[in-house]
Protein backbone atom coordinates (compact mmCIF):
# COMPACT_ATOMS: atom_id res chain seq x y z
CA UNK A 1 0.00 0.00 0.00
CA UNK A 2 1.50 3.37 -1.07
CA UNK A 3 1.77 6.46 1.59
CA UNK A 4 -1.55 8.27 -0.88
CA UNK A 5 -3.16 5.37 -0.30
CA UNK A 6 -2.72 4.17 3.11
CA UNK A 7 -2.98 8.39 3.79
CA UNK A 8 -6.49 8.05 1.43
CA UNK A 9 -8.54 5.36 3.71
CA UNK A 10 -11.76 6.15 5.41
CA UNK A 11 -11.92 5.47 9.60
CA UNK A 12 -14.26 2.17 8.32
CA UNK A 13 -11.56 1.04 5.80
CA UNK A 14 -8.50 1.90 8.63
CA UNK A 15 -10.04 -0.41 11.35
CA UNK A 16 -10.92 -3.25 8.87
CA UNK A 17 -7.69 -3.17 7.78
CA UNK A 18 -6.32 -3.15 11.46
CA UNK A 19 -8.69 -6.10 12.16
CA UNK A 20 -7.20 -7.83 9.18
CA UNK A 21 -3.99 -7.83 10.65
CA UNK A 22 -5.06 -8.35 13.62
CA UNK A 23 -6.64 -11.55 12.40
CA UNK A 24 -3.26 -12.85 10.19
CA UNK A 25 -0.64 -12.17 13.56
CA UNK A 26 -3.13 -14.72 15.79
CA UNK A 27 -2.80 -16.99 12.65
CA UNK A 28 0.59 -16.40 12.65
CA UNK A 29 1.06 -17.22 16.37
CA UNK A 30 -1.02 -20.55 16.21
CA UNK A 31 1.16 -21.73 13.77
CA UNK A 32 4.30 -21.38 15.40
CA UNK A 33 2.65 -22.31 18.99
CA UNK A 34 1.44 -25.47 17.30
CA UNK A 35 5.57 -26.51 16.65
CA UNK A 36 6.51 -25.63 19.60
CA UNK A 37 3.43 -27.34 21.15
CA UNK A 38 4.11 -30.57 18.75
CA UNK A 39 8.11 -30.42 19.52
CA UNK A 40 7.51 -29.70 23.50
CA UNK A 41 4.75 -32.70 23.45
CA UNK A 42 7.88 -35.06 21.78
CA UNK A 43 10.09 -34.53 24.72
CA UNK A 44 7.32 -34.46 27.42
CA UNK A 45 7.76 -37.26 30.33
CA UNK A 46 4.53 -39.21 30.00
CA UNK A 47 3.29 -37.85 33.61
CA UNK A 48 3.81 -34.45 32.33
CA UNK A 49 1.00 -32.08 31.18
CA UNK A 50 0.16 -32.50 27.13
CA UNK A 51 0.70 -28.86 25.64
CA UNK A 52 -1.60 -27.18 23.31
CA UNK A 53 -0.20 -24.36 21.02
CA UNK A 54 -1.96 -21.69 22.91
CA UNK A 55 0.77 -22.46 26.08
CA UNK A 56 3.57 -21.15 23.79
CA UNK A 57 0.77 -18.31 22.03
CA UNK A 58 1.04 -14.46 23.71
CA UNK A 59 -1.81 -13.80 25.88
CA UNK A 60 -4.28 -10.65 24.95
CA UNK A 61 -3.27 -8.84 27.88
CA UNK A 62 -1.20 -10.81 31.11
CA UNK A 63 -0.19 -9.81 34.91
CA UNK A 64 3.65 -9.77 35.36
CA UNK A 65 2.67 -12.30 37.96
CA UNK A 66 1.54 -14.41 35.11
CA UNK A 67 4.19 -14.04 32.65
CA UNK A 68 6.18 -14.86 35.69
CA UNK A 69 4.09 -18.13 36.29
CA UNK A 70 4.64 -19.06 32.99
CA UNK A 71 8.76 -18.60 32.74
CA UNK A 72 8.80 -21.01 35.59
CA UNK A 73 6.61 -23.46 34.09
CA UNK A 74 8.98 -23.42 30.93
CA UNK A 75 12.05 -23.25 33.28
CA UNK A 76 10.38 -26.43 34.94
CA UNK A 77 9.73 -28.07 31.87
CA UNK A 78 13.30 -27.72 30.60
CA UNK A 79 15.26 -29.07 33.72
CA UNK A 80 13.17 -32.19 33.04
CA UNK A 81 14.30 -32.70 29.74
CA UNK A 82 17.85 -32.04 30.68
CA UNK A 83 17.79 -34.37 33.55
């Protein structure tokens, strides 16, 4: 899309673009949360939760306290692996 263009859209056409994009990053996030989901599920212990690929997707909004929650899950996850 050129500056004239992108300078040229209505409010209406602005925010469905903005939705459209909005739409193609969540894509893009399930996709690469679904490999990490399918390559975390490989190494899992078999006692160990099953991921999904919305544990590796970024929340809409989170608490520090949860992002926090989270790094130690991963942290947890990967001092399994590594024995």
């Amino acid at each position: 899309m050129s500056d004239e263009e992108f300078w040229g859209l209505t409010v209406k056409k602005f925010n469905a673009l903005m939705k459209c994009y909005s739409l193609d990053n969540k894509r893009q996030d399930f996709h690469a949360g679904l490999i990490c989901a399918v390559l975390a599920n490989i190494h899992r212990s078999k006692d160990s939760k099953v991921f999904k690929p919305e544990d590796f997707m970024p929340a809409e909004e989170q608490t520090p306290d949860q992002m926090l929650e989270k790094i130690k899950m991963y942290q947890n996850y990967f001092e399994v692996i590594d024995g």
